[in-house]
PDB file of N, CA and C in Angstrom:
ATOM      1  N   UNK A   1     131.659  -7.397  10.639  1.00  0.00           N
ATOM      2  CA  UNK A   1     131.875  -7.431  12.067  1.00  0.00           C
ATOM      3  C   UNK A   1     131.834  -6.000  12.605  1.00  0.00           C
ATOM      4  N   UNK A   2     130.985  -6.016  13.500  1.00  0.00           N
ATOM      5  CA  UNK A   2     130.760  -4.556  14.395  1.00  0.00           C
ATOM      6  C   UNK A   2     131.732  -4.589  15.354  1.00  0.00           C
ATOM      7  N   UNK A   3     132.125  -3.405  15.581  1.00  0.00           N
ATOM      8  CA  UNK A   3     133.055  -3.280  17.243  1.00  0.00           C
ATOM      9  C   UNK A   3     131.960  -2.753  18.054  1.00  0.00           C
ATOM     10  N   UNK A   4     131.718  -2.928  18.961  1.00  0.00           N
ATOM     11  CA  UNK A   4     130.619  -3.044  19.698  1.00  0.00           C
ATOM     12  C   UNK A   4     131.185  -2.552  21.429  1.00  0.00           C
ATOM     13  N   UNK A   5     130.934  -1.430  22.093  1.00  0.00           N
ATOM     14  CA  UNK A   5     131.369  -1.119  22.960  1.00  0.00           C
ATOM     15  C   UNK A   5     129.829  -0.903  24.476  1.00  0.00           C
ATOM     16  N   UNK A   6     129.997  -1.772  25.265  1.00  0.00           N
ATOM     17  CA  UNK A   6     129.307  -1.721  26.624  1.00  0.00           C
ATOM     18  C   UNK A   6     129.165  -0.680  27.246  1.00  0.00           C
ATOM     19  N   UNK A   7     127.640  -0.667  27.580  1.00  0.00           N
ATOM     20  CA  UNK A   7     127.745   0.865  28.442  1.00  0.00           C
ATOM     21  C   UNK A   7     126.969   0.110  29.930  1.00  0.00           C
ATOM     22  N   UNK A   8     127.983   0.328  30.726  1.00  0.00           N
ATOM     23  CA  UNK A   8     128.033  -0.493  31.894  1.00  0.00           C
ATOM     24  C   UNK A   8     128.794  -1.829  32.445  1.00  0.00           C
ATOM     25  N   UNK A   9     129.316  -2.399  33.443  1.00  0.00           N
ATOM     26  CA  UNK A   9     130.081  -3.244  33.347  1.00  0.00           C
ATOM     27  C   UNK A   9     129.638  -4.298  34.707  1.00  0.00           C
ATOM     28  N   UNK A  10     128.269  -3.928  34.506  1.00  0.00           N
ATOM     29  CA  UNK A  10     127.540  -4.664  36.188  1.00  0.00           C
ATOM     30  C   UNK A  10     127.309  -6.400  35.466  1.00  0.00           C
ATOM     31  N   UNK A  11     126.203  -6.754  36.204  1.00  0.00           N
ATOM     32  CA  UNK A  11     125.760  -7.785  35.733  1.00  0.00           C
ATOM     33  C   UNK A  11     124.918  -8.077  34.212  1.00  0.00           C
ATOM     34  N   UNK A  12     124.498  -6.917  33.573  1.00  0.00           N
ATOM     35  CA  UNK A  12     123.978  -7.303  32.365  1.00  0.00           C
ATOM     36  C   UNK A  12     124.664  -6.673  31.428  1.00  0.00           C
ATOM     37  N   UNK A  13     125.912  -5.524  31.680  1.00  0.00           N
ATOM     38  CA  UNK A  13     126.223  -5.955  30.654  1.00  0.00           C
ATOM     39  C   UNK A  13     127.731  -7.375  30.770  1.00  0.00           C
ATOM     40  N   UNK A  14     127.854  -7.702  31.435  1.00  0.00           N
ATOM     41  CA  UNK A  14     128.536  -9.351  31.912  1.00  0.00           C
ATOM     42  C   UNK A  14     127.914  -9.892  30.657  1.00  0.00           C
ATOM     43  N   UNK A  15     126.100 -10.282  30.499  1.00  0.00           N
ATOM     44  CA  UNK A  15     125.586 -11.050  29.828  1.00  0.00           C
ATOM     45  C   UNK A  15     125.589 -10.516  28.445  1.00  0.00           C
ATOM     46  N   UNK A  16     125.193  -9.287  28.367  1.00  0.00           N
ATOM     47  CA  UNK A  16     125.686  -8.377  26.717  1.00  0.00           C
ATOM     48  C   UNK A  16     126.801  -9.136  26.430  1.00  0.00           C
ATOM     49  N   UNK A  17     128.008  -9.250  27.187  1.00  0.00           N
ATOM     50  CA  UNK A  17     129.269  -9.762  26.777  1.00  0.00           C
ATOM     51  C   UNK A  17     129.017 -10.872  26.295  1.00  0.00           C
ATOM     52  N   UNK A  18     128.684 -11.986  26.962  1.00  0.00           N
ATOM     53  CA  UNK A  18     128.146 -13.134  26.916  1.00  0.00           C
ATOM     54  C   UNK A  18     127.693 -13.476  25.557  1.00  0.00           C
ATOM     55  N   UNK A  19     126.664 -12.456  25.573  1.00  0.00           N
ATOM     56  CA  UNK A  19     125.880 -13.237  24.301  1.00  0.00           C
ATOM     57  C   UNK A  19     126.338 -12.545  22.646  1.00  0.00           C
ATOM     58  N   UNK A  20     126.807 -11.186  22.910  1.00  0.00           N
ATOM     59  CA  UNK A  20     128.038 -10.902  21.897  1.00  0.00           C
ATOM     60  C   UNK A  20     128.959 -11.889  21.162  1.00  0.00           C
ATOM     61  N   UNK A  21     129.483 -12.531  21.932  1.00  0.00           N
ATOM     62  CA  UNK A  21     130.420 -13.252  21.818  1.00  0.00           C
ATOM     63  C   UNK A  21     129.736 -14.723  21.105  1.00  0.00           C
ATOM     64  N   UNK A  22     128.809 -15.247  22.344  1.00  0.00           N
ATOM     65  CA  UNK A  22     128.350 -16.409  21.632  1.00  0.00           C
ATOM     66  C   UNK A  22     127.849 -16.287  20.601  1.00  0.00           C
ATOM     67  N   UNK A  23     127.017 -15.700  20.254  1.00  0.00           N
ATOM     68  CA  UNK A  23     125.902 -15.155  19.538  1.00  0.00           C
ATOM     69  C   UNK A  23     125.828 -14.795  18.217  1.00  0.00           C
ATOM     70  N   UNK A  24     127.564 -14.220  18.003  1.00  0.00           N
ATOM     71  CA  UNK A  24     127.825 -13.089  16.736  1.00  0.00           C
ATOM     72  C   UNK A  24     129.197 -13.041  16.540  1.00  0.00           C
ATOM     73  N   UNK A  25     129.841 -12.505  15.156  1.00  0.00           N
ATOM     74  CA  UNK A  25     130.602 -12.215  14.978  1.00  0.00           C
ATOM     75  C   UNK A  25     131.382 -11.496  15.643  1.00  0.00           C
ATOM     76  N   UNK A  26     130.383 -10.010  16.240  1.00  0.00           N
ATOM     77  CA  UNK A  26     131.239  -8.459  16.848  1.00  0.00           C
ATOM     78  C   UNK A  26     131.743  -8.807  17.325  1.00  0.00           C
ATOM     79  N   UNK A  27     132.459  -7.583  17.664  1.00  0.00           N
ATOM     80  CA  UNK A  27     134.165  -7.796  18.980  1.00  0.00           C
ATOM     81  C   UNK A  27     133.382  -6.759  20.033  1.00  0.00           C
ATOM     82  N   UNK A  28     133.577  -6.947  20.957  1.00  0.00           N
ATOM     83  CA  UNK A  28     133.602  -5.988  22.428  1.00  0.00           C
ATOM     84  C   UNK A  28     134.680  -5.497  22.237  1.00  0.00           C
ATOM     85  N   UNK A  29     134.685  -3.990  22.153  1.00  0.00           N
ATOM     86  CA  UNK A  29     136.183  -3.652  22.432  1.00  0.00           C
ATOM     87  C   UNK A  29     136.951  -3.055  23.801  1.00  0.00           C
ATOM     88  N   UNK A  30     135.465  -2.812  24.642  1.00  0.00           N
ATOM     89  CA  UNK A  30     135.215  -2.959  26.158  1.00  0.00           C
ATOM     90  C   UNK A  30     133.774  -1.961  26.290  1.00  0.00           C
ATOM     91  N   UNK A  31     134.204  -1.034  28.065  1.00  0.00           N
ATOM     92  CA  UNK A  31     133.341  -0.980  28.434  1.00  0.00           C
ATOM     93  C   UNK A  31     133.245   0.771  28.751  1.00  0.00           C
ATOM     94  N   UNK A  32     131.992   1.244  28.871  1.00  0.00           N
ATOM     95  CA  UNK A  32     131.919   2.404  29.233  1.00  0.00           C
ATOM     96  C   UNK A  32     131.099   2.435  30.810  1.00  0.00           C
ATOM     97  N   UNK A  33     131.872   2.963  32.007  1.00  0.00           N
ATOM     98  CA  UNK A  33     131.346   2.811  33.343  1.00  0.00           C
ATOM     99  C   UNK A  33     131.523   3.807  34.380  1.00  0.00           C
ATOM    100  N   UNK A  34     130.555   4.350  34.576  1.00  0.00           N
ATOM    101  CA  UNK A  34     130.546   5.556  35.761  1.00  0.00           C
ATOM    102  C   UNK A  34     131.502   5.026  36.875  1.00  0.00           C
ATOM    103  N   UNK A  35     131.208   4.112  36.930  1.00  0.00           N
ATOM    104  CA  UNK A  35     132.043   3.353  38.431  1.00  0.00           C
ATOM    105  C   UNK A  35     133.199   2.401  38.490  1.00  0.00           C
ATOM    106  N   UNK A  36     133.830   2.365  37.665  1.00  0.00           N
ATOM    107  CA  UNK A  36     134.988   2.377  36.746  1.00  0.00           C
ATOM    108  C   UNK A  36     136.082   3.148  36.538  1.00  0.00           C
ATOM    109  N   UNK A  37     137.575   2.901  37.267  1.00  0.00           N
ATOM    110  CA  UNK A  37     138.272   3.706  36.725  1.00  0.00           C
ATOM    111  C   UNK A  37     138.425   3.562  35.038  1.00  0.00           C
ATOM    112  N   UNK A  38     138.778   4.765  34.377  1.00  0.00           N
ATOM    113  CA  UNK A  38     139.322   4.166  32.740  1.00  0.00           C
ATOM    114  C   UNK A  38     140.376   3.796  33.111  1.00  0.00           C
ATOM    115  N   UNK A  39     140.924   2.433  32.058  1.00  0.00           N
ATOM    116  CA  UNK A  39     141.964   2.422  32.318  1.00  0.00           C
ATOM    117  C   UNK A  39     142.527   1.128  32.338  1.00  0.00           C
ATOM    118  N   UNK A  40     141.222   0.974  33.540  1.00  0.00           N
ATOM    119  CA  UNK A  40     141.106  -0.390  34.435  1.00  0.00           C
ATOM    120  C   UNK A  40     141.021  -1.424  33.111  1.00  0.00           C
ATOM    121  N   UNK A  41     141.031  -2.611  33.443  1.00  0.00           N
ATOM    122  CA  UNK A  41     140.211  -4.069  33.063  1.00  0.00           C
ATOM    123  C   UNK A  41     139.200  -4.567  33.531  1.00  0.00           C
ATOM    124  N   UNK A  42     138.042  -5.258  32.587  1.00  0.00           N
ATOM    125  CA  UNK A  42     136.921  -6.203  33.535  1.00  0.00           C
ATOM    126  C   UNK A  42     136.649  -7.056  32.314  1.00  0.00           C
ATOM    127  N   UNK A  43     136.558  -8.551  32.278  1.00  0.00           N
ATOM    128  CA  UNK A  43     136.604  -9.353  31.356  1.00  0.00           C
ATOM    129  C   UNK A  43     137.658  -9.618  30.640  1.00  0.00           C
ATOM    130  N   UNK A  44     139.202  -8.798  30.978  1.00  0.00           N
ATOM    131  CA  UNK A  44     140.017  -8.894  30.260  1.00  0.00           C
ATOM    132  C   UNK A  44     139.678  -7.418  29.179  1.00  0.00           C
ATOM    133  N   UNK A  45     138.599  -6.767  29.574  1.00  0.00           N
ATOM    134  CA  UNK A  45     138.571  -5.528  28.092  1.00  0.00           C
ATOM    135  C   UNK A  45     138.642  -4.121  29.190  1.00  0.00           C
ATOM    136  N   UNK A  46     139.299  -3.556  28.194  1.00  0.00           N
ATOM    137  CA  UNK A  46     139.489  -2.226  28.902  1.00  0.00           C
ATOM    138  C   UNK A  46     138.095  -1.022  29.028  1.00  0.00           C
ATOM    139  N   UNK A  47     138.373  -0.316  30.391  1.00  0.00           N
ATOM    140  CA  UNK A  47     137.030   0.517  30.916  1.00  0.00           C
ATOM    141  C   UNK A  47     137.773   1.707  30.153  1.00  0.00           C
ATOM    142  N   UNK A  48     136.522   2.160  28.932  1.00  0.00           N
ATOM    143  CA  UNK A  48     137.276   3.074  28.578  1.00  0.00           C
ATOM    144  C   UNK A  48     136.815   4.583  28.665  1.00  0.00           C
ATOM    145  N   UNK A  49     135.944   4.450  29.908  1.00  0.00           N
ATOM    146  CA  UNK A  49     136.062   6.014  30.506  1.00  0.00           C
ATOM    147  C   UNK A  49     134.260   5.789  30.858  1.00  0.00           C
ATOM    148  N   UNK A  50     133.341   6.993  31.859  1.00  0.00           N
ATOM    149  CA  UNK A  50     132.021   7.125  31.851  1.00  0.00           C
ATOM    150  C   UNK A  50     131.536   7.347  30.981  1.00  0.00           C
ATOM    151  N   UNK A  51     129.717   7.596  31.312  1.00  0.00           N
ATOM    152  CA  UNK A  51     129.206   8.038  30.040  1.00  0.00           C
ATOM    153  C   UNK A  51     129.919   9.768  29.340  1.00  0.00           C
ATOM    154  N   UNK A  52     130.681  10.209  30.030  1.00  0.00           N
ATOM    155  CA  UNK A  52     130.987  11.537  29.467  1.00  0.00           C
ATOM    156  C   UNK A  52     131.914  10.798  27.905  1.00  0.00           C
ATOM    157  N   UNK A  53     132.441  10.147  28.331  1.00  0.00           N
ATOM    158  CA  UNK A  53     133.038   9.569  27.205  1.00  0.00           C
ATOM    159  C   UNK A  53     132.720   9.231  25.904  1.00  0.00           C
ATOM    160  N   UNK A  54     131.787   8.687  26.098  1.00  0.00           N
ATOM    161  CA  UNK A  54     131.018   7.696  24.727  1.00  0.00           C
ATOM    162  C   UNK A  54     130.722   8.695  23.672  1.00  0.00           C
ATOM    163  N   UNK A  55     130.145   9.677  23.624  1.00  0.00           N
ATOM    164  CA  UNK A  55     129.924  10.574  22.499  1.00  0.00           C
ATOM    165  C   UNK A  55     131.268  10.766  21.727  1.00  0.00           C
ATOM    166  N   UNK A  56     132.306  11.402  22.619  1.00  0.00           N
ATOM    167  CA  UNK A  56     133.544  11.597  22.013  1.00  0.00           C
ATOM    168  C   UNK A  56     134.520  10.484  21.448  1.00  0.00           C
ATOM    169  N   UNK A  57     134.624   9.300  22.288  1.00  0.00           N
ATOM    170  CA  UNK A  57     135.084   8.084  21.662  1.00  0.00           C
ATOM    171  C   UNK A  57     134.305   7.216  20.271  1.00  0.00           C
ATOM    172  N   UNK A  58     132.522   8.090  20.302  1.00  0.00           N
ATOM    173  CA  UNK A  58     132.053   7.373  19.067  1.00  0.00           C
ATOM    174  C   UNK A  58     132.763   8.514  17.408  1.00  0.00           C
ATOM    175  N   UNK A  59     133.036   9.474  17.784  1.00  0.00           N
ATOM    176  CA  UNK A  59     133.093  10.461  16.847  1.00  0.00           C
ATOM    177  C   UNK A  59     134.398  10.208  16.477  1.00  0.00           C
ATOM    178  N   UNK A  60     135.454   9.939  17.210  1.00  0.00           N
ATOM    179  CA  UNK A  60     136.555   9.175  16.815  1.00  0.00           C
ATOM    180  C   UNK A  60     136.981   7.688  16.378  1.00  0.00           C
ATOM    181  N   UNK A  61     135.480   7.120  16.595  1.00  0.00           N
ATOM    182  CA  UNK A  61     135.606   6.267  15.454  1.00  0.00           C
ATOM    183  C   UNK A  61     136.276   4.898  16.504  1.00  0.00           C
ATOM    184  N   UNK A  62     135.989   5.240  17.455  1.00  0.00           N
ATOM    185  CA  UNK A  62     137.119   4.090  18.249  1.00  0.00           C
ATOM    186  C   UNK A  62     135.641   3.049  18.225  1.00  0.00           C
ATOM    187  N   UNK A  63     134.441   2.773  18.223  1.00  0.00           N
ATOM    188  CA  UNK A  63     133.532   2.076  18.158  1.00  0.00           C
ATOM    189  C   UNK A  63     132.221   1.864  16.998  1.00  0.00           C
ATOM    190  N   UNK A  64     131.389   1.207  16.911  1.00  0.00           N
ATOM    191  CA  UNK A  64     130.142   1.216  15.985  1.00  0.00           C
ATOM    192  C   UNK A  64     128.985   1.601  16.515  1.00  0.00           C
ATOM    193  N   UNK A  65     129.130   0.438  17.362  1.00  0.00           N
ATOM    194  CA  UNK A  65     127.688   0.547  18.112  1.00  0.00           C
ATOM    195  C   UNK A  65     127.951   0.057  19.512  1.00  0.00           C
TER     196      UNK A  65
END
């Protein structure tokens, strides 16, 4: 099982979620969104900061892919 983290929280990746879920084992562990407070919720998963984020949250291991 991958942890699997969204980059965007508009309408496709809604369906990323979607089909994650149906689709596969992985977990969403949420979302990465310019327009997004972090912090926030959307789907019930936490916004966990813009793209400035994602490099540094992958190096810590908080995601896979």
């Amino acid at each position: 099982m991958k942890r699997i983290a969204i980059i965007g929280s508009g309408h496709l990746g809604e369906q990323i979620l979607h089909h994650i879920h149906a689709d596969t084992d992985d977990k969403v562990i949420g979302f990465f969104d310019d327009f997004q407070e972090r912090g926030n919720t959307f789907k019930n998963l936490p916004v966990l900061g813009g793209r400035e984020n994602i490099m540094p949250s992958f190096e810590q291991n908080i995601f896979d892919e």
